[in-house]
Protein backbone atom coordinates (compact mmCIF):
# COMPACT_ATOMS: atom_id res chain seq x y z
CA UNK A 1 0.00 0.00 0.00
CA UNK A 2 1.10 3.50 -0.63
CA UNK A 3 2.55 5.13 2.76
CA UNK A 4 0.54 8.42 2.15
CA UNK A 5 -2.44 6.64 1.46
CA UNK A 6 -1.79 4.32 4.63
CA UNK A 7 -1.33 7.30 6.99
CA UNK A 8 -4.04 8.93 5.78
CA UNK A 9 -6.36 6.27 6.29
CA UNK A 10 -5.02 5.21 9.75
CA UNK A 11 -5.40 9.19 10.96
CA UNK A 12 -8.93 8.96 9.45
CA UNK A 13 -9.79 5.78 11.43
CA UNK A 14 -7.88 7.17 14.97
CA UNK A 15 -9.55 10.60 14.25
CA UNK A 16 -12.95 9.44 14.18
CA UNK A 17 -12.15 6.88 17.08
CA UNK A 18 -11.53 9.43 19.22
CA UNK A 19 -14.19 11.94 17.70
CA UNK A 20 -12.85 14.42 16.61
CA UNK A 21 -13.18 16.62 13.89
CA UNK A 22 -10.89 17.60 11.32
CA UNK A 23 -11.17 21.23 12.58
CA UNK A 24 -10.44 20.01 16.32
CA UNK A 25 -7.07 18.41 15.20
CA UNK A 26 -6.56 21.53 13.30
CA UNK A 27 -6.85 23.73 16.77
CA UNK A 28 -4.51 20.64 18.96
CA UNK A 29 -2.05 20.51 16.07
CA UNK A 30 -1.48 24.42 14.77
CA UNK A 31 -2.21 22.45 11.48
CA UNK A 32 -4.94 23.86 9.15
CA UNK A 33 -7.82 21.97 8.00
CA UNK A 34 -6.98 21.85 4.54
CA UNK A 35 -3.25 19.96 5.50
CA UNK A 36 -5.38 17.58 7.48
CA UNK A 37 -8.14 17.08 4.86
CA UNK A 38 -5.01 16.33 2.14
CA UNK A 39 -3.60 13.83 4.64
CA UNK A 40 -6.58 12.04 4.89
CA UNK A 41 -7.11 12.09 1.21
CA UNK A 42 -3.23 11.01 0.74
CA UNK A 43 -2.16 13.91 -1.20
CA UNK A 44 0.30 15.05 1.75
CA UNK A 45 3.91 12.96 2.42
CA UNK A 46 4.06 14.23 6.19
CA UNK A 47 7.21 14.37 7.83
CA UNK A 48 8.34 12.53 10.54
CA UNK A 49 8.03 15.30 12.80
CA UNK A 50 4.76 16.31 11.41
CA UNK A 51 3.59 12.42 12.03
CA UNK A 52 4.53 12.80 15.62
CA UNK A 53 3.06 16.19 16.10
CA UNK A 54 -0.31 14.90 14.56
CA UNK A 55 -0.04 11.97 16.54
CA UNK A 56 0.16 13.86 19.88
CA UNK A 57 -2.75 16.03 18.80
CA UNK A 58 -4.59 12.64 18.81
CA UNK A 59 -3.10 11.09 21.82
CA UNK A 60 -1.53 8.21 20.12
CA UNK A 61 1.82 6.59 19.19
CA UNK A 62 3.46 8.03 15.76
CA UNK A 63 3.67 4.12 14.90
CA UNK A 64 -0.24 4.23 14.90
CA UNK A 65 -0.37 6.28 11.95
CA UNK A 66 2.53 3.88 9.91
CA UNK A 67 0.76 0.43 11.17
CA UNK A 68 -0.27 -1.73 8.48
CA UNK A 69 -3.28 -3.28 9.75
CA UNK A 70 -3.04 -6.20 7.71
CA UNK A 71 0.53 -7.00 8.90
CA UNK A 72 -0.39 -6.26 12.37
CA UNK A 73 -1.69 -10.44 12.55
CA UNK A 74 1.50 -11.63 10.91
C-alpha cells in the first residue's frame, strides 16, 4: 500500500475513534484543516516530525499512523 495513502487512512480511522473533527485536530495541532483534509485524502507525504506532532494532537503513538493493519496479525 502506498505510505501516504496508509497514513491517511489510519489518521482517518484514529480521528474518528476518538471523535474528533478535522477542525479540532486543526486547533490541537497548529495544522490547518486543509493539511489535514489532504492527509486524509493522501495527497500530503508528512514528515516525521509532522507524524509525531499529529499523533500527539490525537493522543496516540506516531507508529499508529505507519501500522499496516493487515501485517499487524503476521
Amino acid at each position: 500500500m502506498d505510505m501516504r495513502r496508509l497514513v491517511g487512512k489510519n489518521f482517518a480511522r484514529l480521528r474518528h475513534e476518538k471523535g474528533l473533527t478535522q477542525e479540532d485536530v486543526a486547533a490541537r495541532s497548529g495544522f490547518s484543516q486543509q493539511y489535514i483534509s489532504g492527509l486524509e485524502s493522501g495527497r500530503r507525504n508528512p514528515t516525521i516530525v509532522t507524524l509525531f506532532e499529529l499523533a500527539q494532537a490525537l493522543n496516540v503513538s506516531h507508529v499508529d499512523l505507519v501500522l499496516d493493519s493487515a501485517e499487524e496479525g503476521e
